[in-house]
C-alpha atoms as a PDB file:
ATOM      1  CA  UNK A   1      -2.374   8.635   1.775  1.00  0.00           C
ATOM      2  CA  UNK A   2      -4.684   7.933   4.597  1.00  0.00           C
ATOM      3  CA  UNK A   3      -2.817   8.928   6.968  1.00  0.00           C
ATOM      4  CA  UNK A   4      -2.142  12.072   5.164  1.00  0.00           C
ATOM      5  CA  UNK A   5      -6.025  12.115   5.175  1.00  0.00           C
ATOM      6  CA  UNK A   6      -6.775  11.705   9.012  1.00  0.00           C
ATOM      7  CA  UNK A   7      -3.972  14.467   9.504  1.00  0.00           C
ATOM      8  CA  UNK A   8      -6.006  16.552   6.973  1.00  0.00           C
ATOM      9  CA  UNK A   9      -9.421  15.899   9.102  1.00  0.00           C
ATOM     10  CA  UNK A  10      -8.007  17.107  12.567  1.00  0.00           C
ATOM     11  CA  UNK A  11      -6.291  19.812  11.279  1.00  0.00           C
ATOM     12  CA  UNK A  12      -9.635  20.770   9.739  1.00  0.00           C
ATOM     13  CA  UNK A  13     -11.482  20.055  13.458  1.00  0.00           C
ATOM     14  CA  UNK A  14      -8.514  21.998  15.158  1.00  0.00           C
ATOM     15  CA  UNK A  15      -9.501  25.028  12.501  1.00  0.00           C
ATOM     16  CA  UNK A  16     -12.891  24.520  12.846  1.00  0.00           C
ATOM     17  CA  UNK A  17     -12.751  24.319  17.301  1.00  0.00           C
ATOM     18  CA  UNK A  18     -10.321  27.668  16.789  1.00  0.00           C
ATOM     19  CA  UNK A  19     -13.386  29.283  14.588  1.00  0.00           C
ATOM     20  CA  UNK A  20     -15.707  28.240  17.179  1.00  0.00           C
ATOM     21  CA  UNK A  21     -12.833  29.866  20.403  1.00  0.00           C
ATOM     22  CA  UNK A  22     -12.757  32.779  18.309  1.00  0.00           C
ATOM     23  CA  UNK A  23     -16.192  33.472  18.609  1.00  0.00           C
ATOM     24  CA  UNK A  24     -17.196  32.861  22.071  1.00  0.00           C
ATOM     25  CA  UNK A  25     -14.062  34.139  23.187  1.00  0.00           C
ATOM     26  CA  UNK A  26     -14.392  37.632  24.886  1.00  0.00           C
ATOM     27  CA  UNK A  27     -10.975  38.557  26.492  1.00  0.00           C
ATOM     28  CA  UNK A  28      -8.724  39.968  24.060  1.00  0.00           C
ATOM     29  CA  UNK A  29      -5.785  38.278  24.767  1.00  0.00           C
ATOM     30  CA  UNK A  30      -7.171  34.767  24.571  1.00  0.00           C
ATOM     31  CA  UNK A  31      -8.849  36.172  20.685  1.00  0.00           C
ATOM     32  CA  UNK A  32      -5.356  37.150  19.677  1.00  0.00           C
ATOM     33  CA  UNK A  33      -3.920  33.574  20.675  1.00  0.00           C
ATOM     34  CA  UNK A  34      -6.918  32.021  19.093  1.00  0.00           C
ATOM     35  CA  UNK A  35      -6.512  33.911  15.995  1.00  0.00           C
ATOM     36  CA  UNK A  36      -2.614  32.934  16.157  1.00  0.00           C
ATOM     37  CA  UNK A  37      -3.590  28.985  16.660  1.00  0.00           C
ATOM     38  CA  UNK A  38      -6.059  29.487  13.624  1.00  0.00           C
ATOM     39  CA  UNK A  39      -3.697  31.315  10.946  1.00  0.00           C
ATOM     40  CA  UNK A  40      -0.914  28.292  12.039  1.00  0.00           C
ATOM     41  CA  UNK A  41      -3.426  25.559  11.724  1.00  0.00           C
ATOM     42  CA  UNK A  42      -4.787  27.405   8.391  1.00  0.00           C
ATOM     43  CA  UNK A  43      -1.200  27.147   7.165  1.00  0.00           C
ATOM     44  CA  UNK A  44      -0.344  23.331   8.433  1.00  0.00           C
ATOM     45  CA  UNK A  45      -3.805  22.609   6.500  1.00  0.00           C
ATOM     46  CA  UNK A  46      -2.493  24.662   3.476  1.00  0.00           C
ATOM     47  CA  UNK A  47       1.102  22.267   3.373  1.00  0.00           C
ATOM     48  CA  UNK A  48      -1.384  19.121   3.924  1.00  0.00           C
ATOM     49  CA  UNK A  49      -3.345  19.701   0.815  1.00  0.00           C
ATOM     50  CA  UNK A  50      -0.103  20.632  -1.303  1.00  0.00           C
ATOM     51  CA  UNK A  51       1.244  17.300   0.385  1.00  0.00           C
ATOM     52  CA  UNK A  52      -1.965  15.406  -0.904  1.00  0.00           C
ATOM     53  CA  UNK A  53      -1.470  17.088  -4.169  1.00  0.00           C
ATOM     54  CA  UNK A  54       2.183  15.968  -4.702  1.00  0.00           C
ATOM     55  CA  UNK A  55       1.289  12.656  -3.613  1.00  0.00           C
ATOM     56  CA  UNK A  56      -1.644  12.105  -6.253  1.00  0.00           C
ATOM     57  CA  UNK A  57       0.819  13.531  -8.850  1.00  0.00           C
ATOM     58  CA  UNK A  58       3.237  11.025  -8.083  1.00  0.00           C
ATOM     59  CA  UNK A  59       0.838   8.353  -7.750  1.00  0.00           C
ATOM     60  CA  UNK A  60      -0.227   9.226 -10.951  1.00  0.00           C
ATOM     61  CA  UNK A  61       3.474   9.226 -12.657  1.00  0.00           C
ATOM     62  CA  UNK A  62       3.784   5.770 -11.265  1.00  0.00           C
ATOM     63  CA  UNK A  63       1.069   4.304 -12.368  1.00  0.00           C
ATOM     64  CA  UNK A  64       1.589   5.385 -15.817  1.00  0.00           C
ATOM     65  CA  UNK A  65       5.615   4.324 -15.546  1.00  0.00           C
ATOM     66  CA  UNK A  66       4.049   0.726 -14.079  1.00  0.00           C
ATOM     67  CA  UNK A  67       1.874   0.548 -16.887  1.00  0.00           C
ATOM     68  CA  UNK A  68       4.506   1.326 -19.007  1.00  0.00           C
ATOM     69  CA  UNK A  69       6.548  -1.411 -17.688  1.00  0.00           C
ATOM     70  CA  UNK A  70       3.924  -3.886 -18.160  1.00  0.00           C
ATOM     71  CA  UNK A  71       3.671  -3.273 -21.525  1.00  0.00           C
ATOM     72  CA  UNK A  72       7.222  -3.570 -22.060  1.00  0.00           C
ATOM     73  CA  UNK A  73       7.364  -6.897 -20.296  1.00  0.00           C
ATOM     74  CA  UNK A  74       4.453  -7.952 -22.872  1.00  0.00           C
ATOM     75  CA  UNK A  75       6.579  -7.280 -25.595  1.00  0.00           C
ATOM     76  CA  UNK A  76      10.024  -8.660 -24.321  1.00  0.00           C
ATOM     77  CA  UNK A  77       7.354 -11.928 -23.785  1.00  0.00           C
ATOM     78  CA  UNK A  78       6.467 -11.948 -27.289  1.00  0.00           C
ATOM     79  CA  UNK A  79       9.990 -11.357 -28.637  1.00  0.00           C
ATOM     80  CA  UNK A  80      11.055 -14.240 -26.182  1.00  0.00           C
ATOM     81  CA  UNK A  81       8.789 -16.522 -27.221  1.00  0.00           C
ATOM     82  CA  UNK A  82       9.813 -15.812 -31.083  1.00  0.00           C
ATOM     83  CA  UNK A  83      13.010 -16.337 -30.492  1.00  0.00           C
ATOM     84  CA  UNK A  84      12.276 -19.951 -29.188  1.00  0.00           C
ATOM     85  CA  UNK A  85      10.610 -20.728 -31.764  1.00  0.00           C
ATOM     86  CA  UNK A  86      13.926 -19.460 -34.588  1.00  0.00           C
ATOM     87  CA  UNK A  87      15.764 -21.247 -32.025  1.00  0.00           C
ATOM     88  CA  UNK A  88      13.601 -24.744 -32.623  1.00  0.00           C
ATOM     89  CA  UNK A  89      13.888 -23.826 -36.420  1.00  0.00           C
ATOM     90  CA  UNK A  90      17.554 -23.343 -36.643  1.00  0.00           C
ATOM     91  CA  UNK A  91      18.100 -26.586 -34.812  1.00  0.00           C
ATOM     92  CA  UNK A  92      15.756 -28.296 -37.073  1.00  0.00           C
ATOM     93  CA  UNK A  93      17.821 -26.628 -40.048  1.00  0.00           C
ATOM     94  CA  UNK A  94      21.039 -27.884 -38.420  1.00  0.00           C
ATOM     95  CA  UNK A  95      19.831 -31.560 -38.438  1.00  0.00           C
ATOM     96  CA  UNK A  96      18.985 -31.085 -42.012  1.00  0.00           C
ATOM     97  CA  UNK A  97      22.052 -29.967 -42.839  1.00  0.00           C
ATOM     98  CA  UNK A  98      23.873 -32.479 -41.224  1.00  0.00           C
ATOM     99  CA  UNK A  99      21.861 -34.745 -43.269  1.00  0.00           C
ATOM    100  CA  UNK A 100      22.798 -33.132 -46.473  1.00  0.00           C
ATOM    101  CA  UNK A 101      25.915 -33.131 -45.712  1.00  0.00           C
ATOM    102  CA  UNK A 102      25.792 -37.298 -44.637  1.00  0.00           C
ATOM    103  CA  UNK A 103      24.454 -37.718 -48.215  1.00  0.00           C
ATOM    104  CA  UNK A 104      26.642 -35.629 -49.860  1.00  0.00           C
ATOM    105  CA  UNK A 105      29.404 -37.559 -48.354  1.00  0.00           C
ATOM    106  CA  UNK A 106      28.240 -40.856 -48.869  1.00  0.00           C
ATOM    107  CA  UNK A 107      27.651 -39.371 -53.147  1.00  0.00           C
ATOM    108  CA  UNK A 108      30.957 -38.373 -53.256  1.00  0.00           C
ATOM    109  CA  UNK A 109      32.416 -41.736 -51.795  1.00  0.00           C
ATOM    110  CA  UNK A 110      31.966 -43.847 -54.639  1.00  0.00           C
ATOM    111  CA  UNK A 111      32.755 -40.893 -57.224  1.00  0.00           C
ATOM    112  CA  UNK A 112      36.435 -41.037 -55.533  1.00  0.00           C
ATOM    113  CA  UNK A 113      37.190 -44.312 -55.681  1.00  0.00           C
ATOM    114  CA  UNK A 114      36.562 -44.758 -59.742  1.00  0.00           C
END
């Protein structure tokens, strides 16, 4: 971008120095290549600015996409860090099952062997 900025600037001096030709210029073949310099630096500085404009569009679009992503990763964080903690709980569960499951088995022993 600043690049596309210092192009910008001396293609506004070389309009600017081509103004300046044109009017000090008396012999009518040097106005006509002065003019011709002019209208092709006009247009170079005309495809600069639509340049810039792109540019700032895009820069805008990613910015918003970045910001976009950020908030996504925020909420992929959050859902992460939930699903530690079911994943704590559900080992916590297991271990109480398997100690239901101990005592039930150690009930059901003694019913058996009447």
């Amino acid at each position: 971008m600043a690049e596309l900025n210092k192009k910008l600037r001396a293609a506004q001096a070389e309009a600017k120095k081509a103004v300046e030709a044109v009017k000090n210029n008396k012999d009518t073949k040097k106005l006509e290549l002065t003019k011709k310099v002019l209208d092709d630096t006009k247009l170079k500085l005309g495809k600069l600015e639509e340049i810039k404009a792109e540019l700032e569009k895009e820069s805008e679009r990613n910015k918003k996409e970045m910001s976009e992503m950020q908030n996504q990763i925020k909420s992929l964080s959050v859902a992460a860090a939930e699903g530690e903690r079911l994943a704590g709980e559900c080992e916590e569960m297991k271990s109480e099952l398997k100690t239901i499951r101990s005592e039930n088995a150690e009930v059901s022993y003694p019913c058996r062997q009447h």
